[in-house]
PDB file of N, CA and C in Angstrom:
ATOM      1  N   UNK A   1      32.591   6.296  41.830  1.00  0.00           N
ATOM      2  CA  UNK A   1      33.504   6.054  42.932  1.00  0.00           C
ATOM      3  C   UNK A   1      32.894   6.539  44.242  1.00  0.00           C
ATOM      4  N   UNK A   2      33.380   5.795  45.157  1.00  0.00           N
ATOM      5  CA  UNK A   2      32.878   6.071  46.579  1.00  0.00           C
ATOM      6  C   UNK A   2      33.766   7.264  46.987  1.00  0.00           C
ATOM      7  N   UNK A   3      33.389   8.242  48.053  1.00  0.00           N
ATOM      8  CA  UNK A   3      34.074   9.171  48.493  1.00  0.00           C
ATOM      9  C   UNK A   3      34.931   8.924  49.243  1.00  0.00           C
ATOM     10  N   UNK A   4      35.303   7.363  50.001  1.00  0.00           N
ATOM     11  CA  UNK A   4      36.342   6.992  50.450  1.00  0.00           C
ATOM     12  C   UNK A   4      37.515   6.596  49.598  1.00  0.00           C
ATOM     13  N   UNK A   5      37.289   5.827  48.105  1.00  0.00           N
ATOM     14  CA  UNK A   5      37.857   5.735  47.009  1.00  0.00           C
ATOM     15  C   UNK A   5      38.264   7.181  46.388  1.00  0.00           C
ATOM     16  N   UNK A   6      37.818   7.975  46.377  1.00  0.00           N
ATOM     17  CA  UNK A   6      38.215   9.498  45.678  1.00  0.00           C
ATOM     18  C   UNK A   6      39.120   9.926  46.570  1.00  0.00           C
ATOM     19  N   UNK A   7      38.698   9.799  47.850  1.00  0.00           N
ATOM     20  CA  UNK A   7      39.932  10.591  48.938  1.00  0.00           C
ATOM     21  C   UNK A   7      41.498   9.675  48.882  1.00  0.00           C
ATOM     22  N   UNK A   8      41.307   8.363  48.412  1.00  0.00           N
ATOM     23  CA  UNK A   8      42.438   7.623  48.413  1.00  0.00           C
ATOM     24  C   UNK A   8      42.840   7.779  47.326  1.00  0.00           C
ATOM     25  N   UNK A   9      42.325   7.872  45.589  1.00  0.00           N
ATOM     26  CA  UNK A   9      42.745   8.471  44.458  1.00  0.00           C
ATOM     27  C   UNK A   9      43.462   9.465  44.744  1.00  0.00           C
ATOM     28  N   UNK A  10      42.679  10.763  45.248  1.00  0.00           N
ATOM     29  CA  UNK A  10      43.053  12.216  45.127  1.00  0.00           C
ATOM     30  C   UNK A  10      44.716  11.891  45.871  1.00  0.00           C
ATOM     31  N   UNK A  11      44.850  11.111  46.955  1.00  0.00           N
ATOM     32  CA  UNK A  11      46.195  11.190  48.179  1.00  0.00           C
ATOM     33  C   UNK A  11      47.562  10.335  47.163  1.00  0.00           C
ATOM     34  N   UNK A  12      46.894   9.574  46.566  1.00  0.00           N
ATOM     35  CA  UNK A  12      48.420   9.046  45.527  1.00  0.00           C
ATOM     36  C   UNK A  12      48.212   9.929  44.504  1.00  0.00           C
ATOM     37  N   UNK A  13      47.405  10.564  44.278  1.00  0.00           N
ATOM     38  CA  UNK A  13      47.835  11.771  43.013  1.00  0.00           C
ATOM     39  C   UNK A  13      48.652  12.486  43.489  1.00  0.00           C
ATOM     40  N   UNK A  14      48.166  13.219  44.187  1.00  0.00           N
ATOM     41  CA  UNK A  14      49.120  14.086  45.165  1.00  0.00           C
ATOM     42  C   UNK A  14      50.690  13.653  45.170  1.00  0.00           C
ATOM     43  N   UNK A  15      50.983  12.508  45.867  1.00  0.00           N
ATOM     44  CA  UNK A  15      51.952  11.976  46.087  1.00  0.00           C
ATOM     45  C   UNK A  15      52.604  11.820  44.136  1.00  0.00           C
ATOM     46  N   UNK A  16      52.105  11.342  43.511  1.00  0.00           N
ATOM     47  CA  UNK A  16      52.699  11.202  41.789  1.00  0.00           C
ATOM     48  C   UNK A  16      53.140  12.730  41.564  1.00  0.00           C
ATOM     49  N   UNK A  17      52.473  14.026  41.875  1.00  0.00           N
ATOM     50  CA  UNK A  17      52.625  14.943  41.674  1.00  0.00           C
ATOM     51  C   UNK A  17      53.493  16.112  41.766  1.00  0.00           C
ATOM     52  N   UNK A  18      53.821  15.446  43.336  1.00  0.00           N
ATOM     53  CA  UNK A  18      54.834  16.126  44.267  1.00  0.00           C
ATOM     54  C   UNK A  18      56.315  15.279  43.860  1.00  0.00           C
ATOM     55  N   UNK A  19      56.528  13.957  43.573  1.00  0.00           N
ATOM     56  CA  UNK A  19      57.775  13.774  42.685  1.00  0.00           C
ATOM     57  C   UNK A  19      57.732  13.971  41.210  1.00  0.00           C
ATOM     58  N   UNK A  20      56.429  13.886  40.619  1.00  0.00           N
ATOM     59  CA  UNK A  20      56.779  14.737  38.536  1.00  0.00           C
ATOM     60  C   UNK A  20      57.524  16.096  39.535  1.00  0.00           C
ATOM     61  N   UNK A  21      56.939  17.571  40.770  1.00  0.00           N
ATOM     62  CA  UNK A  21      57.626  18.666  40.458  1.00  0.00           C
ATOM     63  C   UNK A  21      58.702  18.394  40.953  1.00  0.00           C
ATOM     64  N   UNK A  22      59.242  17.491  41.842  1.00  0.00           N
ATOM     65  CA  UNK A  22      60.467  17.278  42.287  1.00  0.00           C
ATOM     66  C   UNK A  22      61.546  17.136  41.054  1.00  0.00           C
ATOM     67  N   UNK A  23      61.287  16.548  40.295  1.00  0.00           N
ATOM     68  CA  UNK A  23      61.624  15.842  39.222  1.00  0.00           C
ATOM     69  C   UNK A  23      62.143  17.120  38.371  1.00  0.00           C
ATOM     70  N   UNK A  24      61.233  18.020  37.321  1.00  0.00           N
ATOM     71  CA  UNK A  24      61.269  18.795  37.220  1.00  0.00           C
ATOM     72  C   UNK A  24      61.767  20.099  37.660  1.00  0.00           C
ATOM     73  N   UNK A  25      61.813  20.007  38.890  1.00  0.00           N
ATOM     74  CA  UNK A  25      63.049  21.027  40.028  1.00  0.00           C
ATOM     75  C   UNK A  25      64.482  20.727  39.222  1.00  0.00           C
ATOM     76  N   UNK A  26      64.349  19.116  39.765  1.00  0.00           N
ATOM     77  CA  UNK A  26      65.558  19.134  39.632  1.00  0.00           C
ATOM     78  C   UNK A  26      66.442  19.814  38.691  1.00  0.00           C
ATOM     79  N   UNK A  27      66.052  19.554  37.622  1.00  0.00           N
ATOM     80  CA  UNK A  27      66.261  20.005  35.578  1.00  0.00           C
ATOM     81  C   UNK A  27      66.927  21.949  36.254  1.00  0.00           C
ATOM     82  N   UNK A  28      65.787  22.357  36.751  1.00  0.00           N
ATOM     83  CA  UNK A  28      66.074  24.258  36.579  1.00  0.00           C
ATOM     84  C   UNK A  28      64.700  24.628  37.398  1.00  0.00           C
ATOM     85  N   UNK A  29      64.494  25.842  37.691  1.00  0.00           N
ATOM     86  CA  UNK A  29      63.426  26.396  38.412  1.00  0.00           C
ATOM     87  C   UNK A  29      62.295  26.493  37.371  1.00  0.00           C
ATOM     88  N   UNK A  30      61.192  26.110  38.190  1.00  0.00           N
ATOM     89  CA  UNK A  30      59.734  25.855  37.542  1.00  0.00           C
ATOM     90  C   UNK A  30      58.946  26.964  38.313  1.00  0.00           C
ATOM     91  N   UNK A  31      57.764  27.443  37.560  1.00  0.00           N
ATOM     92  CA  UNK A  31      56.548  27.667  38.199  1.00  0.00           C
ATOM     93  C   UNK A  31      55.161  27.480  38.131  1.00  0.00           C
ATOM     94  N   UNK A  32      54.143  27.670  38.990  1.00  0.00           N
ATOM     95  CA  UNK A  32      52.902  27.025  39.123  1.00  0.00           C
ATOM     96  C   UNK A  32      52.374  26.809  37.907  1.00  0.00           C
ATOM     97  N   UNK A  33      52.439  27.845  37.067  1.00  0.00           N
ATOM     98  CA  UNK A  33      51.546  27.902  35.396  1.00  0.00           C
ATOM     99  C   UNK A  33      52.226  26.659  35.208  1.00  0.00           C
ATOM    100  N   UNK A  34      53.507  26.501  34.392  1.00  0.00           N
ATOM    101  CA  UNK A  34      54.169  25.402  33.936  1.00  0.00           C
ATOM    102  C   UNK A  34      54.243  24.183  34.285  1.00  0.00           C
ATOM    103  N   UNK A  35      53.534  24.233  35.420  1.00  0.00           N
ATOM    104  CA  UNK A  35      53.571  23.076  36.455  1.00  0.00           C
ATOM    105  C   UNK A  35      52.119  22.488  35.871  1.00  0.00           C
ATOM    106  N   UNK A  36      50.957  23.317  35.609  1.00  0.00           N
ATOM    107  CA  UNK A  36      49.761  23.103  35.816  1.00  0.00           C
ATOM    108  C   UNK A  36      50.011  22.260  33.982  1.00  0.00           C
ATOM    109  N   UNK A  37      50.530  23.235  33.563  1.00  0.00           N
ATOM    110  CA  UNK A  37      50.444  22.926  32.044  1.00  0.00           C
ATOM    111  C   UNK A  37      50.695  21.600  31.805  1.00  0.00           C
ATOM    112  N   UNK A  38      52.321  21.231  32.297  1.00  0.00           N
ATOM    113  CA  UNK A  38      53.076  19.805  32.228  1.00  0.00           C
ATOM    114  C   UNK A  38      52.003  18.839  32.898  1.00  0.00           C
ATOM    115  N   UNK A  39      51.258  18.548  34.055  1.00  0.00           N
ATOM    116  CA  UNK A  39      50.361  17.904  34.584  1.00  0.00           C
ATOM    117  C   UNK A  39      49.494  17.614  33.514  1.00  0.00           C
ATOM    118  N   UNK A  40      48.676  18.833  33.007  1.00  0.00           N
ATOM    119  CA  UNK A  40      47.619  18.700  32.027  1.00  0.00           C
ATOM    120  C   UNK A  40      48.060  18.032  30.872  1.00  0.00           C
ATOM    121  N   UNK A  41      49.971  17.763  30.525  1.00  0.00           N
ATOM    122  CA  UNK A  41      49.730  17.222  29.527  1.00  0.00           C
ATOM    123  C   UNK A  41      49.855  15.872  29.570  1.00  0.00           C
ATOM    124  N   UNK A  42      50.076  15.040  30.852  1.00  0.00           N
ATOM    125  CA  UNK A  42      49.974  14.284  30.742  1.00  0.00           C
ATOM    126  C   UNK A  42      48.853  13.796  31.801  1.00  0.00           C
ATOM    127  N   UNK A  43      48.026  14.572  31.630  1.00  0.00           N
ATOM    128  CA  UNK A  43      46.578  14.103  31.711  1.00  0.00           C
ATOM    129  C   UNK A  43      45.733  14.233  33.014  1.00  0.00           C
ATOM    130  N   UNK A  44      46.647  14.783  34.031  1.00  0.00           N
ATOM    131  CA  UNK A  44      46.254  15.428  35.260  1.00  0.00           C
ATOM    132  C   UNK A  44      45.509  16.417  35.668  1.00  0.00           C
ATOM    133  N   UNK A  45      44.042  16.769  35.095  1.00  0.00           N
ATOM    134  CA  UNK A  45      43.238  18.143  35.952  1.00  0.00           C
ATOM    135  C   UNK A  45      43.943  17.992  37.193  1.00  0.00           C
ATOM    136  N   UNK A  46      44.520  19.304  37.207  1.00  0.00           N
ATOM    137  CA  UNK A  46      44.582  19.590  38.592  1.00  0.00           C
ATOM    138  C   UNK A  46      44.429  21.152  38.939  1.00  0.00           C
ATOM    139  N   UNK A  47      43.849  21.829  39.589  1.00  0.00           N
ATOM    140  CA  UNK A  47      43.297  23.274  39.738  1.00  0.00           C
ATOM    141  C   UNK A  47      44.246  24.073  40.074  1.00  0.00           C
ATOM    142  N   UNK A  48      44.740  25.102  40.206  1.00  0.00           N
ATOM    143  CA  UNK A  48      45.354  25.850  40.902  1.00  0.00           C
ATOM    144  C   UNK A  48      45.179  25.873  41.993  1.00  0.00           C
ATOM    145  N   UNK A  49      44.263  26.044  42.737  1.00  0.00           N
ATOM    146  CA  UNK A  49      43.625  25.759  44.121  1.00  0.00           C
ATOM    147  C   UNK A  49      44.204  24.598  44.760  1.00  0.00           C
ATOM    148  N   UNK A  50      44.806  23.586  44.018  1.00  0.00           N
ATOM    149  CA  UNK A  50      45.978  22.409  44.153  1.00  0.00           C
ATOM    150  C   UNK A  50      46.435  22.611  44.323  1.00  0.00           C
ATOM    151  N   UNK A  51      47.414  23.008  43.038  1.00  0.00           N
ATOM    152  CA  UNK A  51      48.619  23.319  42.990  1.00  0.00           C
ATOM    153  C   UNK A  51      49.666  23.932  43.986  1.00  0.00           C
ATOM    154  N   UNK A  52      48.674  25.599  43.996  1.00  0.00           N
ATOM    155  CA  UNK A  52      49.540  26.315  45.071  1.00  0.00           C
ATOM    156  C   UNK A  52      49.667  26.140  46.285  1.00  0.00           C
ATOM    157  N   UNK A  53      48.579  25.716  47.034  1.00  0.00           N
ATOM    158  CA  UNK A  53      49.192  24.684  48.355  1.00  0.00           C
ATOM    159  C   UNK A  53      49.865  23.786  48.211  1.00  0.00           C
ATOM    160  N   UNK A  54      50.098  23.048  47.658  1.00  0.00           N
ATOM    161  CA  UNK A  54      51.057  21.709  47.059  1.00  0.00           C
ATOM    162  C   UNK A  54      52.363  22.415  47.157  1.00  0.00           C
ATOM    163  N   UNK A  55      52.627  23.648  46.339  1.00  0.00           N
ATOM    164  CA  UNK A  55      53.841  24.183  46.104  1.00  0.00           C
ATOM    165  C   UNK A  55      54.417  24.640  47.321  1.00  0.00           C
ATOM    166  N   UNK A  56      53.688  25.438  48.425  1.00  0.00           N
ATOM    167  CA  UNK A  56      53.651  26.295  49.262  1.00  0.00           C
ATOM    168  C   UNK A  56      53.738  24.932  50.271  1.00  0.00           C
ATOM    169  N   UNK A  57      53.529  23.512  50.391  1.00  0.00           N
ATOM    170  CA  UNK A  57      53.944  22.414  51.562  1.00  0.00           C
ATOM    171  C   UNK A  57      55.229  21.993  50.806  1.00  0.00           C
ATOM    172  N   UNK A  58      55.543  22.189  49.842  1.00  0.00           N
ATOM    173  CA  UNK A  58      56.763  21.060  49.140  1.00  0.00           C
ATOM    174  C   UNK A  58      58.051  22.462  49.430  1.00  0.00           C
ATOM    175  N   UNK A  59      57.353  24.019  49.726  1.00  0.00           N
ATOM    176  CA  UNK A  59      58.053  24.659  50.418  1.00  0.00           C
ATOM    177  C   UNK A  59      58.569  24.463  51.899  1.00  0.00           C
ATOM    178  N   UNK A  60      57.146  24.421  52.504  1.00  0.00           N
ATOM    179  CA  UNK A  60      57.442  24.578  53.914  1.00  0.00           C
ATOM    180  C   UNK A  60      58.352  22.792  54.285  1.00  0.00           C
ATOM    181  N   UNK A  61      58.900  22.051  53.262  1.00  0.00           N
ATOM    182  CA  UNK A  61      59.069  20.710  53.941  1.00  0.00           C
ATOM    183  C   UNK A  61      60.540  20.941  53.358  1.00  0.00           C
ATOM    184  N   UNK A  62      61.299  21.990  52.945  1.00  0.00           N
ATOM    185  CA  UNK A  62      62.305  22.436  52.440  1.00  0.00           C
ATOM    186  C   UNK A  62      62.716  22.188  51.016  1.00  0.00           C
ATOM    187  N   UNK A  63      61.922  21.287  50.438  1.00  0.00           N
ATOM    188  CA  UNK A  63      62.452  20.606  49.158  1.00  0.00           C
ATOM    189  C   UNK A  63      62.360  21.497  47.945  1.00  0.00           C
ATOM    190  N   UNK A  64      61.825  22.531  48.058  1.00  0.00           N
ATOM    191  CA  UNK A  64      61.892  23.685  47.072  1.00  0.00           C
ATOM    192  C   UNK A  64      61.773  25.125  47.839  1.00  0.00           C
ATOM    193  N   UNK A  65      62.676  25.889  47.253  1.00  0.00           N
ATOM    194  CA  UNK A  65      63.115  27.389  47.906  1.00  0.00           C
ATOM    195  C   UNK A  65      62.424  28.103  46.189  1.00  0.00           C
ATOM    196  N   UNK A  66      62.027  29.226  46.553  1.00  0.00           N
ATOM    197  CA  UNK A  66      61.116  30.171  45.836  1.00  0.00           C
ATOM    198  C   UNK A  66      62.869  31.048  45.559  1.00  0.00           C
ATOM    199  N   UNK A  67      63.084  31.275  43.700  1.00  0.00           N
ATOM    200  CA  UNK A  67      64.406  32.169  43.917  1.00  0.00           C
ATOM    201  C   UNK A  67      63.895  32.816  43.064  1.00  0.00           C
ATOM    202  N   UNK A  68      64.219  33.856  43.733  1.00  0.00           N
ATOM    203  CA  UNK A  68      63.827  35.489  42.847  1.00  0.00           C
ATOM    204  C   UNK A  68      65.106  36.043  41.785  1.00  0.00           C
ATOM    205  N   UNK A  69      66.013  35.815  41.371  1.00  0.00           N
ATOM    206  CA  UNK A  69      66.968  36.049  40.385  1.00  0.00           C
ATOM    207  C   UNK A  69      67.565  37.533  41.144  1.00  0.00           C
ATOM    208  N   UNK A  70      67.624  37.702  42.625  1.00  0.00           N
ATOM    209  CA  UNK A  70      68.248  38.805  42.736  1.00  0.00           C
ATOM    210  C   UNK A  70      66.450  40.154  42.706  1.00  0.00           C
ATOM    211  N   UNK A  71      65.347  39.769  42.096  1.00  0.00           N
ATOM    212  CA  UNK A  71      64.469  40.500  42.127  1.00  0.00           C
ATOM    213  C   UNK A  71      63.636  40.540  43.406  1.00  0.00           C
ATOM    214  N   UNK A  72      62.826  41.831  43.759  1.00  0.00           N
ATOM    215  CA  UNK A  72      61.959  41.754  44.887  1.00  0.00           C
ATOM    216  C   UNK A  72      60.640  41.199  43.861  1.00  0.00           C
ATOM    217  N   UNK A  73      59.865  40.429  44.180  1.00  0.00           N
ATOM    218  CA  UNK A  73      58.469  40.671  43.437  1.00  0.00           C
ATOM    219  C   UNK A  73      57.682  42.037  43.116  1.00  0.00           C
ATOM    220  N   UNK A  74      57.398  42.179  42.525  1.00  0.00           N
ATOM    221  CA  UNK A  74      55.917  43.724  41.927  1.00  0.00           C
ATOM    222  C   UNK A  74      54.864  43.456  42.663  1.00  0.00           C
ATOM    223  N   UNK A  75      54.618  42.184  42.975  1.00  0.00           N
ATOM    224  CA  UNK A  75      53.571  42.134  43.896  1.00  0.00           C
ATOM    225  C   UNK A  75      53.240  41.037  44.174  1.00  0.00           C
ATOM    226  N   UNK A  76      52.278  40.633  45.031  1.00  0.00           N
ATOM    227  CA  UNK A  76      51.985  39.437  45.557  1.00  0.00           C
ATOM    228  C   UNK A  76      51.534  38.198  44.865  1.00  0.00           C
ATOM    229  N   UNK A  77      51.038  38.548  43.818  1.00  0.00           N
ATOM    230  CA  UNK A  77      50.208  37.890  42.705  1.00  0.00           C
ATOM    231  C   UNK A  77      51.902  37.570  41.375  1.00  0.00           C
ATOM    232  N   UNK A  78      52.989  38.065  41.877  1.00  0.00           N
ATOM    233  CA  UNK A  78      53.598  38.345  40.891  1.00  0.00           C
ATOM    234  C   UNK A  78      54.642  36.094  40.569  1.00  0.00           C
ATOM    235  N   UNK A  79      54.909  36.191  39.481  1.00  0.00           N
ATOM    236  CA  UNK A  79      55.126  34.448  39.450  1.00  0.00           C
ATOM    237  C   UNK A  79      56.313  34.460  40.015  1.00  0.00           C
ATOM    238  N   UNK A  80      56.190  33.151  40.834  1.00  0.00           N
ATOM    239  CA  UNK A  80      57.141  32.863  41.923  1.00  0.00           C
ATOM    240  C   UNK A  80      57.754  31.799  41.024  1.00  0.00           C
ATOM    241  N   UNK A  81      59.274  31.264  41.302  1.00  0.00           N
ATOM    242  CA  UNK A  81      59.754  30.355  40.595  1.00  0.00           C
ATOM    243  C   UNK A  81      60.539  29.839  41.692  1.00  0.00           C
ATOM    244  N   UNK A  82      60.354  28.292  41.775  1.00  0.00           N
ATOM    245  CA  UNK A  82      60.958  27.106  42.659  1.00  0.00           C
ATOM    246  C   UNK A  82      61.866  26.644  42.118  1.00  0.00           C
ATOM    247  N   UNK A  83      63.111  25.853  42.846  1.00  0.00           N
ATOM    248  CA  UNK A  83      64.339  25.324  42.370  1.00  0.00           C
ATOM    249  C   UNK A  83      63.939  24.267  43.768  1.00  0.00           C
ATOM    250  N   UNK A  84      65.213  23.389  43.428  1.00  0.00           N
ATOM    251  CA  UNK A  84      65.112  22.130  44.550  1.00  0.00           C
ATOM    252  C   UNK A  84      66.247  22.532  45.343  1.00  0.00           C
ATOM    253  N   UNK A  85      65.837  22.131  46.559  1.00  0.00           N
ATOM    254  CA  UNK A  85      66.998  22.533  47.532  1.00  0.00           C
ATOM    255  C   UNK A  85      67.372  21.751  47.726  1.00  0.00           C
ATOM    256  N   UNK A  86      69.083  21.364  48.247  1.00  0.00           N
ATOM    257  CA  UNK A  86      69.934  20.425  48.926  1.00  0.00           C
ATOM    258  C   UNK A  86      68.898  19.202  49.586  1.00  0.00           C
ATOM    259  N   UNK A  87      67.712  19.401  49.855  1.00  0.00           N
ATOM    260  CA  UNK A  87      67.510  18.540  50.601  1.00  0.00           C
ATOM    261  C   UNK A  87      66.210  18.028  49.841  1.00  0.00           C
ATOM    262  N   UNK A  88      65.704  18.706  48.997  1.00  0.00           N
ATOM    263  CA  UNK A  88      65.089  17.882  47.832  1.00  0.00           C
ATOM    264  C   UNK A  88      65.461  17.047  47.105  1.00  0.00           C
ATOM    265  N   UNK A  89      66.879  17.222  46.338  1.00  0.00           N
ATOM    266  CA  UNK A  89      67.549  16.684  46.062  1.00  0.00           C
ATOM    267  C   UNK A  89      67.660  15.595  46.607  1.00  0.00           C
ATOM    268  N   UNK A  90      67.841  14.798  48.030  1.00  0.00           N
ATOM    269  CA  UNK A  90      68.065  13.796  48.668  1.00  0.00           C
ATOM    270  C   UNK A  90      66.710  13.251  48.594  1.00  0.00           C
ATOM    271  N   UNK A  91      65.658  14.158  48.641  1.00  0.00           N
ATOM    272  CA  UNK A  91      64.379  13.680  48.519  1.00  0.00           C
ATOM    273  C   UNK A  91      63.642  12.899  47.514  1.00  0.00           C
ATOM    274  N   UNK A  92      64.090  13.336  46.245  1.00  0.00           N
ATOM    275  CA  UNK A  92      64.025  12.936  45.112  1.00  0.00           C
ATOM    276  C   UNK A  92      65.059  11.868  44.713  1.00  0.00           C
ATOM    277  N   UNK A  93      66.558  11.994  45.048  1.00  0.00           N
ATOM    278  CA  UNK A  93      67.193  10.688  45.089  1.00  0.00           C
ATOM    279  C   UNK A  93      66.527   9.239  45.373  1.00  0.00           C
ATOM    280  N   UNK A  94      66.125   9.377  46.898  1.00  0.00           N
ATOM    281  CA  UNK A  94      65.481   8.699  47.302  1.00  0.00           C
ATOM    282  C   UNK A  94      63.969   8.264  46.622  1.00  0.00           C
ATOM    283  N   UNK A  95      63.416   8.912  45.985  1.00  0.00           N
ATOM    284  CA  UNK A  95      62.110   8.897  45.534  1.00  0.00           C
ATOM    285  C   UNK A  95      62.188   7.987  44.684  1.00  0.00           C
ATOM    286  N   UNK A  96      63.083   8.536  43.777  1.00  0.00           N
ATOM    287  CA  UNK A  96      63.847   7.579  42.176  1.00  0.00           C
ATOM    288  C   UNK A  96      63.625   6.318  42.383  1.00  0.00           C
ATOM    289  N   UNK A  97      64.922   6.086  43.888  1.00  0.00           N
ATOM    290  CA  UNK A  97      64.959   4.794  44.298  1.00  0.00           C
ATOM    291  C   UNK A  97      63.456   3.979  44.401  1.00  0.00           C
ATOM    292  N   UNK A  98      62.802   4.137  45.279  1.00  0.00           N
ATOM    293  CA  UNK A  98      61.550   3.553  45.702  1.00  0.00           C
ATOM    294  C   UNK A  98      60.843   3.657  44.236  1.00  0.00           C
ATOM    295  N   UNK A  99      60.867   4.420  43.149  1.00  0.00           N
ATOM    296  CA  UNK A  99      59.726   4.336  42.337  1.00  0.00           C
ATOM    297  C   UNK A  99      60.377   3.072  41.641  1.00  0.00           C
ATOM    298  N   UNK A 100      61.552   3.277  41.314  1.00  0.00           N
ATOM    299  CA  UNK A 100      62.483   2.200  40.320  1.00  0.00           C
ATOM    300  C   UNK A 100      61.847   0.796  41.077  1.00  0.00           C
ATOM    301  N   UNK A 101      62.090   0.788  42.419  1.00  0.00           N
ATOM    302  CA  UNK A 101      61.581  -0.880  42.692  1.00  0.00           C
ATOM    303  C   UNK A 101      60.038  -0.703  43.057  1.00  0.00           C
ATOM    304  N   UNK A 102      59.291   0.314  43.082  1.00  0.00           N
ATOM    305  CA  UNK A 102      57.937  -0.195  42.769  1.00  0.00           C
ATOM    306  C   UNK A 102      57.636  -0.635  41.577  1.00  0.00           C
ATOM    307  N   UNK A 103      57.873   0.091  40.079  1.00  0.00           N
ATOM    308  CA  UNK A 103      57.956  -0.218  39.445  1.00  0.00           C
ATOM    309  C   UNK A 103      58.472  -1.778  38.669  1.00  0.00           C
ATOM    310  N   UNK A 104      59.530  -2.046  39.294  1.00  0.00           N
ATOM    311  CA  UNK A 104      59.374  -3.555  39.342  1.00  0.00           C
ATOM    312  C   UNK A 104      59.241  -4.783  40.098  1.00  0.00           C
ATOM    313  N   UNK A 105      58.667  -4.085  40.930  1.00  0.00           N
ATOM    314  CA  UNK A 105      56.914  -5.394  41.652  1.00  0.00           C
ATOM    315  C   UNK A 105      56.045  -4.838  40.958  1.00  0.00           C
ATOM    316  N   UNK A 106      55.609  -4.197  40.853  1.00  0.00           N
ATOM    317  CA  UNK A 106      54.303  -3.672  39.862  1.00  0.00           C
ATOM    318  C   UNK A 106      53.574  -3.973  39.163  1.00  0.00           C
ATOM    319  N   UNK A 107      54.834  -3.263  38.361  1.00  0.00           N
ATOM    320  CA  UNK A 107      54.445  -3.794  36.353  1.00  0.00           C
ATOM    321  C   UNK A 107      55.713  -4.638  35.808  1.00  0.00           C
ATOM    322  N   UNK A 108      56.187  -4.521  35.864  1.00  0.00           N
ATOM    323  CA  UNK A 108      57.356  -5.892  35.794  1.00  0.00           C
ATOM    324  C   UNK A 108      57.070  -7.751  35.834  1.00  0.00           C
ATOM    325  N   UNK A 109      57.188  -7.445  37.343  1.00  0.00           N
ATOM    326  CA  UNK A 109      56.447  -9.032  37.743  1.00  0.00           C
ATOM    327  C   UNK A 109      55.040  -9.214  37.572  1.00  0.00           C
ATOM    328  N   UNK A 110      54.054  -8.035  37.195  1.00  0.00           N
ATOM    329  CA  UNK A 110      53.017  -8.127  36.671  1.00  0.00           C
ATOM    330  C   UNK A 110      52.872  -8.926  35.644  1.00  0.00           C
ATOM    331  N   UNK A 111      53.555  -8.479  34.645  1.00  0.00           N
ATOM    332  CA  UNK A 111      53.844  -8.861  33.186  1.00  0.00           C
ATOM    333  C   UNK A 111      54.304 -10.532  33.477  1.00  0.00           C
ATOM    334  N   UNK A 112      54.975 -11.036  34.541  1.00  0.00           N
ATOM    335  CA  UNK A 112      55.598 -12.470  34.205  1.00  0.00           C
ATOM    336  C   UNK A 112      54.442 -13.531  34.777  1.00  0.00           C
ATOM    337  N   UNK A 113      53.577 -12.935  35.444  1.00  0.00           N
ATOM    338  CA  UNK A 113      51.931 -13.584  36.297  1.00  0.00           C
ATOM    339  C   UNK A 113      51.237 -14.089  34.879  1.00  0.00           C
TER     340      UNK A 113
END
């Protein structure tokens, strides 16, 4: 692959990635390990070095709040756990939507070509 092709791979991974954790929010609070794991099992290397910026923008864009159960962390390194916020929620509503009708232009009307 060309390095213009990898940078356009790597940017819809990203994007597949950031609605699987949306997705997964939704259900109950997740964190990075579990995140990395679920990816890997369906077939996604993706590094930590990913991940946690990924987690830490899908923060800063409000769609997941870091909840501590009432705990302070032990330390900085200590596992953080994400839930979806009110406005992830709308985010992911919406996401559903658009994947449901990509999905059928896609592979749908693929299939009738």
């Amino acid at each position: 692959m060309t390095l213009m092709t990898d940078r356009i791979s790597r940017e819809i991974l990203l994007a597949f990635w950031k609605v699987h954790i949306l997705h997964h929010a939704g259900a109950g609070p997740i964190y990075g390990q579990w995140v990395l794991e679920e990816l890997r099992r369906h077939g996604f290397q993706v590094s930590p070095g990913t991940l946690y910026p990924l987690l830490a923008r899908m923060e800063q864009q409000g769609w997941l709040q870091v909840v501590n159960h009432g705990k302070r962390a032990a330390s900085p390194k200590a596992r953080r756990e994400y839930a979806l916020t009110p406005r992830g929620a709308r985010m992911l509503a919406l996401l559903r939507r658009q994947v449901e009708e990509l999905h059928r232009e896609v592979v749908e009307k693929a299939g009738e070509g």
